[in-house]
PDB file of N, CA and C in Angstrom:
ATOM      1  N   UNK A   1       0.838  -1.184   0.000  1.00  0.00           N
ATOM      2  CA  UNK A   1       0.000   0.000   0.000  1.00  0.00           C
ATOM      3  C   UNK A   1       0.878   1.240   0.000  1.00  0.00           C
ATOM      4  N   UNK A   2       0.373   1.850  -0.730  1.00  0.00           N
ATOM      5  CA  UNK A   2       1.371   3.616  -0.584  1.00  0.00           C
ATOM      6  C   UNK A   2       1.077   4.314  -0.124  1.00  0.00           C
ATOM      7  N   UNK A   3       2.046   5.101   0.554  1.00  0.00           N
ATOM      8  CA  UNK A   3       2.015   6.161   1.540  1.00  0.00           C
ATOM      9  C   UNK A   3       2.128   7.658   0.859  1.00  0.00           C
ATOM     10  N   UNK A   4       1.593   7.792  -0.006  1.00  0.00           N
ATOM     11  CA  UNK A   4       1.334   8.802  -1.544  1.00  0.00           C
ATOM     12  C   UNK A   4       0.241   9.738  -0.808  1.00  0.00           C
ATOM     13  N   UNK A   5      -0.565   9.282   0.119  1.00  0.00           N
ATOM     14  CA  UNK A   5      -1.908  10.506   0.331  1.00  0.00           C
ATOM     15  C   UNK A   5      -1.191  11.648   1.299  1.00  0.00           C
ATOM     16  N   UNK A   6      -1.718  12.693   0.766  1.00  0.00           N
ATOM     17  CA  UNK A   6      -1.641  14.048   1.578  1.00  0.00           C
ATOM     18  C   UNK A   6      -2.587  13.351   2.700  1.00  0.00           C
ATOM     19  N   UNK A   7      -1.347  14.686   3.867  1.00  0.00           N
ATOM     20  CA  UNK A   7      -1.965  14.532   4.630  1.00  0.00           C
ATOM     21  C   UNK A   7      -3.071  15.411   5.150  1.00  0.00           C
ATOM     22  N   UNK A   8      -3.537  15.045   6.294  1.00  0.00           N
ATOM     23  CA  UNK A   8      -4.870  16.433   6.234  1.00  0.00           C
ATOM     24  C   UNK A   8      -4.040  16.534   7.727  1.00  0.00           C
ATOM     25  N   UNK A   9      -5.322  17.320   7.681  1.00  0.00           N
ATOM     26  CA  UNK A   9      -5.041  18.579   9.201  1.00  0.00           C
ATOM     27  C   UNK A   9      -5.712  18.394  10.150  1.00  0.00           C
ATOM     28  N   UNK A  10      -5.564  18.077  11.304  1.00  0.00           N
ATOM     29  CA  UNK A  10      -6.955  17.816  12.424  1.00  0.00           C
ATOM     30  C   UNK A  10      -7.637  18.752  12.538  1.00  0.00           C
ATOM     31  N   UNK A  11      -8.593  18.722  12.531  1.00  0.00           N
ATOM     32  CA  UNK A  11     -10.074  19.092  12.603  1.00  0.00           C
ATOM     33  C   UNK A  11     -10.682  19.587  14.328  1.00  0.00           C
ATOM     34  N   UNK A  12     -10.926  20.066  14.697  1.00  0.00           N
ATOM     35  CA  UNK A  12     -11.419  19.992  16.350  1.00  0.00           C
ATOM     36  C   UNK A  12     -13.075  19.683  16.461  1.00  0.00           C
ATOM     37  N   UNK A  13     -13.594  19.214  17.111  1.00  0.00           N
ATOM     38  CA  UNK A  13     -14.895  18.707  16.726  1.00  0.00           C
ATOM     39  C   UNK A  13     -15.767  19.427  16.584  1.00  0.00           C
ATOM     40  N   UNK A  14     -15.776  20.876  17.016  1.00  0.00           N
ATOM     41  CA  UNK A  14     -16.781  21.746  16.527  1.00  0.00           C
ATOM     42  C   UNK A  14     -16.242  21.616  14.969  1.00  0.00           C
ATOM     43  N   UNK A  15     -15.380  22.277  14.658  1.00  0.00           N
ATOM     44  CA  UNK A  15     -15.260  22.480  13.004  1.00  0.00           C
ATOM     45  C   UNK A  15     -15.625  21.137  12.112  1.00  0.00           C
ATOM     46  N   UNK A  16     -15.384  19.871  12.814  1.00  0.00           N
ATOM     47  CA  UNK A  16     -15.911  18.605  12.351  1.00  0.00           C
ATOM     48  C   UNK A  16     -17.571  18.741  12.439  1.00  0.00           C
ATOM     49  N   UNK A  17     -18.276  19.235  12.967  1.00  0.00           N
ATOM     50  CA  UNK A  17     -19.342  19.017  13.494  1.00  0.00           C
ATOM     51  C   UNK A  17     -20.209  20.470  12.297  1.00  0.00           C
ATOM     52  N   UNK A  18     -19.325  21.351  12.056  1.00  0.00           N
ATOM     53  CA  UNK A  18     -20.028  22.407  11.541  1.00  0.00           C
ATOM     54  C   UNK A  18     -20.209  22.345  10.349  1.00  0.00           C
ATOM     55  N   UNK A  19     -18.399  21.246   9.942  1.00  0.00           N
ATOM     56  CA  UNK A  19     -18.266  20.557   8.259  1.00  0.00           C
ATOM     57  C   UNK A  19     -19.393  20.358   7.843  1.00  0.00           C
ATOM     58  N   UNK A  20     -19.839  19.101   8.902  1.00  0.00           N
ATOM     59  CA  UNK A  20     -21.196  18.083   8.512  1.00  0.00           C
ATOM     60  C   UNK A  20     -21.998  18.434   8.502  1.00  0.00           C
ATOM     61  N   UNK A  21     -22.450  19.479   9.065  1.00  0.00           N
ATOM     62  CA  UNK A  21     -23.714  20.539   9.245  1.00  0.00           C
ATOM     63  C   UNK A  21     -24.211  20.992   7.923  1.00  0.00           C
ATOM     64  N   UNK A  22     -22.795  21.479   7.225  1.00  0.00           N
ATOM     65  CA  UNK A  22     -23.053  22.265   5.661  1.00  0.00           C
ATOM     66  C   UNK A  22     -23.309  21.145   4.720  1.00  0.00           C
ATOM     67  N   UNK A  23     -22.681  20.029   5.244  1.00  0.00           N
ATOM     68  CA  UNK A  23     -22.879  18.731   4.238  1.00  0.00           C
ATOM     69  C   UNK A  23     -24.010  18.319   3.613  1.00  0.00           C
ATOM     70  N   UNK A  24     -24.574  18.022   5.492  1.00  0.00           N
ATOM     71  CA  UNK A  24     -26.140  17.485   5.475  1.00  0.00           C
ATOM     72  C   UNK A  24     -27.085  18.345   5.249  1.00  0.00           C
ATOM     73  N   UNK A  25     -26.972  19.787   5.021  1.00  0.00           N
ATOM     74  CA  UNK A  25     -27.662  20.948   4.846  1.00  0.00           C
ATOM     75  C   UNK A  25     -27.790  20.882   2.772  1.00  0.00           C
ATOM     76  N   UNK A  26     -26.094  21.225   2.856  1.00  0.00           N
ATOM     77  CA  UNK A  26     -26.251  20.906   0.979  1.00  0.00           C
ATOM     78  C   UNK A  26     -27.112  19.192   0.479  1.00  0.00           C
ATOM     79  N   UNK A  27     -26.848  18.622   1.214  1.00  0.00           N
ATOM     80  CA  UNK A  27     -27.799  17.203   0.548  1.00  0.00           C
ATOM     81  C   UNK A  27     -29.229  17.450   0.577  1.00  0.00           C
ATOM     82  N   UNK A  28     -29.592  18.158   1.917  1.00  0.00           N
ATOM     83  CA  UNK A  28     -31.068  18.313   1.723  1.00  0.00           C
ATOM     84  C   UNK A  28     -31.778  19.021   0.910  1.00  0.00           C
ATOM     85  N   UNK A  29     -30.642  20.014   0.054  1.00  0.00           N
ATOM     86  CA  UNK A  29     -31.008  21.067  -0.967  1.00  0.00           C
ATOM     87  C   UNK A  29     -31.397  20.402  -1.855  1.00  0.00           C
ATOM     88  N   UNK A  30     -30.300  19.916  -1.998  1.00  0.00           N
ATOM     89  CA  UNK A  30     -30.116  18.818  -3.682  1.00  0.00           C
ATOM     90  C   UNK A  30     -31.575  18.047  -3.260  1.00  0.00           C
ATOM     91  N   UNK A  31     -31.724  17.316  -2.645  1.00  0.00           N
ATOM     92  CA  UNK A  31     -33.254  16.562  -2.879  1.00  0.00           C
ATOM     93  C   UNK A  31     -34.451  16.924  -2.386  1.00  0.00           C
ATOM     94  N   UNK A  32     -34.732  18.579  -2.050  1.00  0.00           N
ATOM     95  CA  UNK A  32     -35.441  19.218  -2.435  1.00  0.00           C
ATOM     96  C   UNK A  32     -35.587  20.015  -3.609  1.00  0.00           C
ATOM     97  N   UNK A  33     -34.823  20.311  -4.199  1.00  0.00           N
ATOM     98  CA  UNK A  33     -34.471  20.448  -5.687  1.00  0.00           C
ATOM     99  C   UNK A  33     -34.973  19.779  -6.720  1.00  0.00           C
ATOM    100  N   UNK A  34     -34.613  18.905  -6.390  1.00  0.00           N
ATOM    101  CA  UNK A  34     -34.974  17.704  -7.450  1.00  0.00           C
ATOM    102  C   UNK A  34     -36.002  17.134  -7.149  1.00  0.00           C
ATOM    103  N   UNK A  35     -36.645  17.571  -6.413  1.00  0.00           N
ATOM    104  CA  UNK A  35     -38.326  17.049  -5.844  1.00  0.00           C
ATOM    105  C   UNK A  35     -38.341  15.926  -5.264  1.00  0.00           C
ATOM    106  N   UNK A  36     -37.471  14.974  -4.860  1.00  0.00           N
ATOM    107  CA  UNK A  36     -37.264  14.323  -4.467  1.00  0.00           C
ATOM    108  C   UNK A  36     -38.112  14.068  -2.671  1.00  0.00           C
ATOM    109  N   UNK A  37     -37.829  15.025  -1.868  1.00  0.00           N
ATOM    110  CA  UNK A  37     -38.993  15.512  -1.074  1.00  0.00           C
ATOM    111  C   UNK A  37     -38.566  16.831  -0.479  1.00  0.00           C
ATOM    112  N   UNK A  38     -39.259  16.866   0.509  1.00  0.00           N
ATOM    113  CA  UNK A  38     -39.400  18.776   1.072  1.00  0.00           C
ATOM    114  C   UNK A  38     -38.850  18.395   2.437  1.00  0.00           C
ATOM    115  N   UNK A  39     -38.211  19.718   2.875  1.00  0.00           N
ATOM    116  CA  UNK A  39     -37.380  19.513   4.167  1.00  0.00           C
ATOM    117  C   UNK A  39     -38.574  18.959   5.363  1.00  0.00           C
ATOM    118  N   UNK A  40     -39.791  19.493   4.971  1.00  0.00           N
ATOM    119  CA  UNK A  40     -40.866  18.826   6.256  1.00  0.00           C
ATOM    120  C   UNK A  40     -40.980  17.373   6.136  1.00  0.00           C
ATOM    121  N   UNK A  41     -40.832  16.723   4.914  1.00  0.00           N
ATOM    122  CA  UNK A  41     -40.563  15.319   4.609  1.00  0.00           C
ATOM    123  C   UNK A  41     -39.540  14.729   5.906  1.00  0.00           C
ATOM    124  N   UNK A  42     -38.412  15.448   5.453  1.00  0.00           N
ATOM    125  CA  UNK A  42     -37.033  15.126   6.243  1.00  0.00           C
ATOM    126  C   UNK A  42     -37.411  15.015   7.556  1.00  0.00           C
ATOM    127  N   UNK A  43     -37.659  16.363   7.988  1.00  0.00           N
ATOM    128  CA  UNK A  43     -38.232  16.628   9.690  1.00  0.00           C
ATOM    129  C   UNK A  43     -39.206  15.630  10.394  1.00  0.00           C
ATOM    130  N   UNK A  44     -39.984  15.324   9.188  1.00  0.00           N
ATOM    131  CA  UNK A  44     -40.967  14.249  10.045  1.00  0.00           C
ATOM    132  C   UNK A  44     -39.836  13.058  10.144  1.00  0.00           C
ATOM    133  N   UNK A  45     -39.279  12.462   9.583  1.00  0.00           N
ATOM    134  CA  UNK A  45     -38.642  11.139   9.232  1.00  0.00           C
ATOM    135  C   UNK A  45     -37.227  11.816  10.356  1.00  0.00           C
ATOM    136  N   UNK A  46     -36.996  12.762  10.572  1.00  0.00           N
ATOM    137  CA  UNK A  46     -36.015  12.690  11.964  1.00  0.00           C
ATOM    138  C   UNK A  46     -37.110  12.907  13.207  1.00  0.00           C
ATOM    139  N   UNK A  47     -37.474  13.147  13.229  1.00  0.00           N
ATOM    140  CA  UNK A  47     -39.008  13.181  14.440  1.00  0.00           C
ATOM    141  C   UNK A  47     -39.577  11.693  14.768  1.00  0.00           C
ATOM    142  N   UNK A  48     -39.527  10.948  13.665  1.00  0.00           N
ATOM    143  CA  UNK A  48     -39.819   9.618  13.762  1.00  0.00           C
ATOM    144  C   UNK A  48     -38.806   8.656  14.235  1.00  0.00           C
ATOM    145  N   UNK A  49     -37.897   8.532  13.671  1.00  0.00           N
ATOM    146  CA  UNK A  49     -36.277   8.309  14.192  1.00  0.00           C
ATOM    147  C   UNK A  49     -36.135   8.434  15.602  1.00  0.00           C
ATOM    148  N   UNK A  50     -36.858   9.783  16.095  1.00  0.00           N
ATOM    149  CA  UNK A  50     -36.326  10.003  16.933  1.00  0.00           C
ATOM    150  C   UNK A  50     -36.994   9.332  17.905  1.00  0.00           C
ATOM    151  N   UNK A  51     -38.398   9.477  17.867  1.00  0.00           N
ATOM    152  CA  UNK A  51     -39.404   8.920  18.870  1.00  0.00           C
ATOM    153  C   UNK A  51     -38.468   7.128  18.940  1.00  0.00           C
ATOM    154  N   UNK A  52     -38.572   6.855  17.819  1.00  0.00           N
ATOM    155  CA  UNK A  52     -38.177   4.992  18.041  1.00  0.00           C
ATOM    156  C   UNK A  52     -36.811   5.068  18.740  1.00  0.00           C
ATOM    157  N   UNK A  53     -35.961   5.857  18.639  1.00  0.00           N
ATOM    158  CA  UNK A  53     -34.818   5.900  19.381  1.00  0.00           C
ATOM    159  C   UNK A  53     -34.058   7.491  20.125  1.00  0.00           C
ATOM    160  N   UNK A  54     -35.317   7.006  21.342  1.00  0.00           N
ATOM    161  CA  UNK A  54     -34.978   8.252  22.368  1.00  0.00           C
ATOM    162  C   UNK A  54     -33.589   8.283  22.828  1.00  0.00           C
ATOM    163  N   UNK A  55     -32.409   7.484  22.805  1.00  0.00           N
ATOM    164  CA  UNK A  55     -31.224   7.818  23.489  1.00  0.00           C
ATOM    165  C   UNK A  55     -30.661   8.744  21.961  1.00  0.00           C
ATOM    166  N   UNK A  56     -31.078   8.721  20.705  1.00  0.00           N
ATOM    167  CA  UNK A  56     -30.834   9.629  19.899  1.00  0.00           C
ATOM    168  C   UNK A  56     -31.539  10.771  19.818  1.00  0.00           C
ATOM    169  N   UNK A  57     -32.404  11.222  20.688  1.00  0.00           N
ATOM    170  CA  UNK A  57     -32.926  12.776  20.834  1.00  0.00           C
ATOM    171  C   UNK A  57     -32.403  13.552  21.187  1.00  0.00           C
ATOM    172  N   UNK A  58     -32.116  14.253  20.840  1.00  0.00           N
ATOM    173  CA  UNK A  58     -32.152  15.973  21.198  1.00  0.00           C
ATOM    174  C   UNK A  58     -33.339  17.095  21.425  1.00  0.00           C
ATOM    175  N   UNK A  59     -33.205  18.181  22.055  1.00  0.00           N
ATOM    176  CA  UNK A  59     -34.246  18.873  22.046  1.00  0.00           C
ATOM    177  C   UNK A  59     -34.705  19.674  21.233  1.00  0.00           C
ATOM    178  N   UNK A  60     -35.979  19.844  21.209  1.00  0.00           N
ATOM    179  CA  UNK A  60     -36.591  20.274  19.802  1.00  0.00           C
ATOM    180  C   UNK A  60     -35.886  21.384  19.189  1.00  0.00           C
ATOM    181  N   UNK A  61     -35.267  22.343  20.848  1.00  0.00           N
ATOM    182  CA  UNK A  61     -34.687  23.799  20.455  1.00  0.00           C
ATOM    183  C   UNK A  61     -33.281  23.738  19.785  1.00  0.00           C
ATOM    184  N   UNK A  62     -32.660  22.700  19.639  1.00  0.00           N
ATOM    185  CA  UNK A  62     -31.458  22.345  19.166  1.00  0.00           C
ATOM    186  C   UNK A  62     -30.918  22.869  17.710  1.00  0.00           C
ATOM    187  N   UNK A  63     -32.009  21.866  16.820  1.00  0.00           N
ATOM    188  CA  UNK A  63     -32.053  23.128  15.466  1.00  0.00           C
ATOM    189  C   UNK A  63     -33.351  23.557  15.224  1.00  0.00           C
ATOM    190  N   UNK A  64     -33.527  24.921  14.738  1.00  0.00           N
ATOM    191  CA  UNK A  64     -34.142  25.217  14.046  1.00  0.00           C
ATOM    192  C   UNK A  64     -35.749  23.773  12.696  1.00  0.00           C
ATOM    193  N   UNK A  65     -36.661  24.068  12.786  1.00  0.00           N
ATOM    194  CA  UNK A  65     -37.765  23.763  12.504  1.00  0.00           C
ATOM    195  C   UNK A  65     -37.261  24.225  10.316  1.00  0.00           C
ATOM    196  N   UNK A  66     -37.119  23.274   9.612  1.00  0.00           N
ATOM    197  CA  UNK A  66     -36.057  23.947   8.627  1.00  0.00           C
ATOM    198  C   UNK A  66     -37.799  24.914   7.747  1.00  0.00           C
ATOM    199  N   UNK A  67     -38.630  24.141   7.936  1.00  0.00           N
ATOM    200  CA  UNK A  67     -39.592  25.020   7.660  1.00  0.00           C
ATOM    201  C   UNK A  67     -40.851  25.886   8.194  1.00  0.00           C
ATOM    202  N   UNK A  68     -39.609  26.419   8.958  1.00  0.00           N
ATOM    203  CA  UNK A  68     -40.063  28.048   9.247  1.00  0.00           C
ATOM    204  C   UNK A  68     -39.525  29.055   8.762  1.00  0.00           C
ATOM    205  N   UNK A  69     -38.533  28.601   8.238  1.00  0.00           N
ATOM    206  CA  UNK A  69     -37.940  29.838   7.209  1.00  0.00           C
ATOM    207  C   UNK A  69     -38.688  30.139   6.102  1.00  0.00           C
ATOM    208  N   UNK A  70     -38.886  31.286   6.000  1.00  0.00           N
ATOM    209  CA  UNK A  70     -39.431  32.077   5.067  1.00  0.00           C
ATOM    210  C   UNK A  70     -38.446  31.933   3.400  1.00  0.00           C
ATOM    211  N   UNK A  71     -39.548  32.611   2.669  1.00  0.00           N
ATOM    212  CA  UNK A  71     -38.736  32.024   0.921  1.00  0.00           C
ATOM    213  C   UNK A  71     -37.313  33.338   1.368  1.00  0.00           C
ATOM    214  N   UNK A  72     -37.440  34.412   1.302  1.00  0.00           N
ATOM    215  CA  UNK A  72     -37.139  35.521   2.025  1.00  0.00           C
ATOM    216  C   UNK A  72     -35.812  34.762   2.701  1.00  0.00           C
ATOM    217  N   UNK A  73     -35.813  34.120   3.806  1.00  0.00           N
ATOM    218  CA  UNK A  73     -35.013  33.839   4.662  1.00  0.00           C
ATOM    219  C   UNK A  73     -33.475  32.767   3.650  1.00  0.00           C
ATOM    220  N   UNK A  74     -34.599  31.773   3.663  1.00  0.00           N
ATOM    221  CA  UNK A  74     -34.195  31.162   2.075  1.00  0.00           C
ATOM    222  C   UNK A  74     -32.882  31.359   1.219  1.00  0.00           C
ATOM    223  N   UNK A  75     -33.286  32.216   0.624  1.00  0.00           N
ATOM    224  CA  UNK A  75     -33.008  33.093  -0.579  1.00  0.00           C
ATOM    225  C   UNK A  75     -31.663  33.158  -0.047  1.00  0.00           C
ATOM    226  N   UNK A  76     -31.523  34.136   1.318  1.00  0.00           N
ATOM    227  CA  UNK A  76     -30.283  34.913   1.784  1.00  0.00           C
ATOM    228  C   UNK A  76     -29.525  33.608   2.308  1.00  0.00           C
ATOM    229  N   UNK A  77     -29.950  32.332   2.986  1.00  0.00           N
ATOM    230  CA  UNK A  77     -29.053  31.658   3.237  1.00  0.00           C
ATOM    231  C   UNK A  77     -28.473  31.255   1.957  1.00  0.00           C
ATOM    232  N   UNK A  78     -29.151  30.640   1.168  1.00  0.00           N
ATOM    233  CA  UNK A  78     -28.339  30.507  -0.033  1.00  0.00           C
ATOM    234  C   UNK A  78     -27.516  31.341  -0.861  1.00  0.00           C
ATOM    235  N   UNK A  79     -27.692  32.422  -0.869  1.00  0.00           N
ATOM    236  CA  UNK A  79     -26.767  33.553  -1.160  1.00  0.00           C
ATOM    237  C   UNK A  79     -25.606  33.620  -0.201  1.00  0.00           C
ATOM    238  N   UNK A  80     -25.844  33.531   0.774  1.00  0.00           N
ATOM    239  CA  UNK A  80     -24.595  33.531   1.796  1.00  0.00           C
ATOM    240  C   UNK A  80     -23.653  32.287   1.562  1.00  0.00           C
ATOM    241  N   UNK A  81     -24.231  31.396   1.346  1.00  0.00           N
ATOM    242  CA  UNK A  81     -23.660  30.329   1.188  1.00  0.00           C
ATOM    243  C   UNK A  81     -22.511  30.471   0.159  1.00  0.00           C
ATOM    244  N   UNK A  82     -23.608  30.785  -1.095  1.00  0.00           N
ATOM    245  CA  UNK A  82     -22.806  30.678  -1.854  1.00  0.00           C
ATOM    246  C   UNK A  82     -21.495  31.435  -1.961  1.00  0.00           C
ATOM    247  N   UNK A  83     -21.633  32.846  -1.129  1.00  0.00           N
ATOM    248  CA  UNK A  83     -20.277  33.872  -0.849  1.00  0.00           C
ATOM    249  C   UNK A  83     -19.706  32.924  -0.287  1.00  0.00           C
ATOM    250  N   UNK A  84     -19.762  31.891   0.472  1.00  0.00           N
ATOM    251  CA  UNK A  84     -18.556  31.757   1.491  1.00  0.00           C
ATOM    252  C   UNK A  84     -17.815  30.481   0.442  1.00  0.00           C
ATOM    253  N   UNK A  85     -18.692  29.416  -0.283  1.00  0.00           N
ATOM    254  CA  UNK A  85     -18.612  29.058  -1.034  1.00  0.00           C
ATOM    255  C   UNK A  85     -17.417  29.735  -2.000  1.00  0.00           C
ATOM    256  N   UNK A  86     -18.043  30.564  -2.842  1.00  0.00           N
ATOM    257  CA  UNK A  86     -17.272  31.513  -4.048  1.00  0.00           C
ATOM    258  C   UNK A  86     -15.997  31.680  -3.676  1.00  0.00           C
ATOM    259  N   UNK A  87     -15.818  32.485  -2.417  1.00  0.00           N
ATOM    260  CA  UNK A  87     -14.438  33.208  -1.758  1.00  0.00           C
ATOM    261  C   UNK A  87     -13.632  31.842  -1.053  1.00  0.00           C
ATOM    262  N   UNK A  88     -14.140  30.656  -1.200  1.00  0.00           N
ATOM    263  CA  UNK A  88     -13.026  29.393  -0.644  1.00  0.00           C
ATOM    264  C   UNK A  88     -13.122  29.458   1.112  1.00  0.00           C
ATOM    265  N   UNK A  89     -13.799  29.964   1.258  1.00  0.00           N
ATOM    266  CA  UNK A  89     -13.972  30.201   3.198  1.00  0.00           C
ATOM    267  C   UNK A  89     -14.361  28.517   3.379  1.00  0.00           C
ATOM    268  N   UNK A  90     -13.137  28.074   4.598  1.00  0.00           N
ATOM    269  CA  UNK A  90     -13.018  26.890   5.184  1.00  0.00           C
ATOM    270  C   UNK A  90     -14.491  27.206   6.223  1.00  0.00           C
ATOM    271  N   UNK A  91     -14.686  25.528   6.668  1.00  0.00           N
ATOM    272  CA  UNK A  91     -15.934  26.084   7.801  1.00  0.00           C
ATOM    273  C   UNK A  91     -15.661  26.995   8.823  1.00  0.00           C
ATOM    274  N   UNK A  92     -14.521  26.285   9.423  1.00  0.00           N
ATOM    275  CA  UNK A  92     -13.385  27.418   9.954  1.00  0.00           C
ATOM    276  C   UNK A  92     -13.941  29.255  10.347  1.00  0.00           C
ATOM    277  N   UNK A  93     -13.277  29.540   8.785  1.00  0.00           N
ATOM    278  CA  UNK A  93     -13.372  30.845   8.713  1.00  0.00           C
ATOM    279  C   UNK A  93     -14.779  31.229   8.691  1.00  0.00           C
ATOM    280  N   UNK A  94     -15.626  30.387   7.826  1.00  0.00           N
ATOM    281  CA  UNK A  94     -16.632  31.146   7.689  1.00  0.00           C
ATOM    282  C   UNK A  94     -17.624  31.066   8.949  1.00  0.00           C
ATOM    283  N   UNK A  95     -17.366  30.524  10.169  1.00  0.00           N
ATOM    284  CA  UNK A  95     -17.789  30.085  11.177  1.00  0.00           C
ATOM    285  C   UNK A  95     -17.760  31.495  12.118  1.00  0.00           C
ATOM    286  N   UNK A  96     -16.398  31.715  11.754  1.00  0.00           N
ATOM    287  CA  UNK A  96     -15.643  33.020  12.375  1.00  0.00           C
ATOM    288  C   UNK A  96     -16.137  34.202  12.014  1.00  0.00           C
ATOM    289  N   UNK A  97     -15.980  34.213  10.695  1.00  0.00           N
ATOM    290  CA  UNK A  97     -16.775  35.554   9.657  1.00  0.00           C
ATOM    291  C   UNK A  97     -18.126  35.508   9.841  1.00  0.00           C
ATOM    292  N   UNK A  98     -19.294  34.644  10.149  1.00  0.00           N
ATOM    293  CA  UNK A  98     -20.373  34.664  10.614  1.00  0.00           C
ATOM    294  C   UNK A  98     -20.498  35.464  12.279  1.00  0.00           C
ATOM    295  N   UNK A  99     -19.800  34.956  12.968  1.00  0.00           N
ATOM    296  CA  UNK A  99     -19.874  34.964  14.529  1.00  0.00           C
ATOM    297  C   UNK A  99     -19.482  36.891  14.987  1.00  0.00           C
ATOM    298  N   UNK A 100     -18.185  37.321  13.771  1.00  0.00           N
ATOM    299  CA  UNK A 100     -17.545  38.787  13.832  1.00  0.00           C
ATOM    300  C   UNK A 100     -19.255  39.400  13.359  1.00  0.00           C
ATOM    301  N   UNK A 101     -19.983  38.986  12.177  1.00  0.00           N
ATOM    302  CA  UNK A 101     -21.375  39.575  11.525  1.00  0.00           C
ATOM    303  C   UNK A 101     -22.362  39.699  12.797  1.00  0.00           C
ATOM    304  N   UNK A 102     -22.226  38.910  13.394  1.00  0.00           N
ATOM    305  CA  UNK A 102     -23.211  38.471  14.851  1.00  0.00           C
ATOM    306  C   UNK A 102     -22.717  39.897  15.432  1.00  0.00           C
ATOM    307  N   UNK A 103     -21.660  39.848  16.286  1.00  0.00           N
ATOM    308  CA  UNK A 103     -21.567  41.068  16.750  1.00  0.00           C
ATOM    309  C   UNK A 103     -21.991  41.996  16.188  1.00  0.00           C
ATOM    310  N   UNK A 104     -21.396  42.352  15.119  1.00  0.00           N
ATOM    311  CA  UNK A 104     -21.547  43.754  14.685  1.00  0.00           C
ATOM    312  C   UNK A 104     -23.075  44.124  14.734  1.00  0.00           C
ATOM    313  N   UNK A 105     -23.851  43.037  14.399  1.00  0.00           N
ATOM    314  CA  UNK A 105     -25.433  43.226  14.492  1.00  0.00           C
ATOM    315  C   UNK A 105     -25.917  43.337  15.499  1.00  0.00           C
ATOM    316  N   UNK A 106     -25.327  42.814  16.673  1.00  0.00           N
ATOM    317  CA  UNK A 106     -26.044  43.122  18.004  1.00  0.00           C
ATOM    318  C   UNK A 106     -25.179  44.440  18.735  1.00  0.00           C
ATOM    319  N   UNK A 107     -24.193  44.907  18.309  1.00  0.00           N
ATOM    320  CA  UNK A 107     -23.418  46.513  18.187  1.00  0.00           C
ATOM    321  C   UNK A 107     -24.287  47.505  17.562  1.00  0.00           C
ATOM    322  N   UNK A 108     -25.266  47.076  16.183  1.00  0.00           N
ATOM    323  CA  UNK A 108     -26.106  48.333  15.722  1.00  0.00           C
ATOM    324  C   UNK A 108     -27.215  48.163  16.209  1.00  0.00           C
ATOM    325  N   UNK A 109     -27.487  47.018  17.363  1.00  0.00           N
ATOM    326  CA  UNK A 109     -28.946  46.572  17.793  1.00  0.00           C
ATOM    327  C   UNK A 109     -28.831  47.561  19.322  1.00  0.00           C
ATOM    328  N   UNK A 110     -27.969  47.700  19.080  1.00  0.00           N
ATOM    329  CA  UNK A 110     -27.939  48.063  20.997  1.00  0.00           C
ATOM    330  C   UNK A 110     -27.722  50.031  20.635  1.00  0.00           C
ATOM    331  N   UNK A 111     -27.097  50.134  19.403  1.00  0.00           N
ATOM    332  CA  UNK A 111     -27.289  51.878  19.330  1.00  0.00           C
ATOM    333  C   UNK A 111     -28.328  52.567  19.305  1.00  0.00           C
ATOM    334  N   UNK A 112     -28.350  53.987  19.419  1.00  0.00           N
ATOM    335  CA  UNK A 112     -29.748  54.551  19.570  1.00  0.00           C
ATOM    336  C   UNK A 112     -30.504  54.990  18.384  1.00  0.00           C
ATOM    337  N   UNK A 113     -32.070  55.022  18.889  1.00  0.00           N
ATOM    338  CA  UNK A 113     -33.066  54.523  17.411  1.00  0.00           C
ATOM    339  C   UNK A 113     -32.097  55.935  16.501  1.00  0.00           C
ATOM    340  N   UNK A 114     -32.119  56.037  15.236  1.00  0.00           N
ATOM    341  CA  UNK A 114     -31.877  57.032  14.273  1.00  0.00           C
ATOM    342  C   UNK A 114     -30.800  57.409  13.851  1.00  0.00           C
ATOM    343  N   UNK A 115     -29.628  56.131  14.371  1.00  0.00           N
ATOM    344  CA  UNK A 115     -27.930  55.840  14.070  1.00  0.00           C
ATOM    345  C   UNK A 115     -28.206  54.863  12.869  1.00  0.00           C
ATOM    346  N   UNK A 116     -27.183  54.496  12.093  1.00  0.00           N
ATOM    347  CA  UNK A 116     -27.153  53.716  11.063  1.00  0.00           C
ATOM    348  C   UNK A 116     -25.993  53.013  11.929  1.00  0.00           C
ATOM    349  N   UNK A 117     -26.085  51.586  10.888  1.00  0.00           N
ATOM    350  CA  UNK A 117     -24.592  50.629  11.331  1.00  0.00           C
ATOM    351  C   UNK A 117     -24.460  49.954  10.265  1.00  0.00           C
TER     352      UNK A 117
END
């Protein structure tokens, strides 16, 4: 056997965990896309999963309900995506570059009414 593969880089388990997040997020696109079914499809069939195997539950507040997002809401995740996408942002960074956006939004949330940010 050859010892020819690059090597990779360890991962820490959030960034492992956030990888898979975008993974299982892009798969569910693709087969809502393709009509294949609708994220409430999905949700019931992890809701069901879950009931038959309670030591695999989590709480409901854990993620997000994927359809309650608005087309609106939608739209911008996929646009975002695709920036972080476009510009090569590791989960990493774009984890980071999300979290710096967080602030700054709760920095123009906390200024007084008739300031811009």
């Amino acid at each position: 056997m050859s010892n020819d593969r690059p090597k990779r880089d360890t991962m820490s388990l959030e960034e492992a965990t956030v990888s898979n997040m975008w993974e299982i997020a892009a798969i569910v696109e693709v087969l809502e896309r393709k009509g294949l079914c609708t994220k409430q499809d999905l949700y019931d069939i992890i809701s069901e999963f879950r009931k038959k195997n309670p030591r695999a539950s989590l709480p409901e507040t854990v993620f997000p309900k994927p359809y309650l997002l608005t087309e609106t809401e939608n739209k911008i995740i996929d646009d975002m995506l695709a920036l972080l996408n476009q510009n090569g942002l590791t989960s990493h960074q774009s984890l980071n570059l999300l979290e710096r956006l967080g602030r700054i939004i709760e920095i123009g949330r906390r200024l007084p009414k008739g300031t811009t940010h």
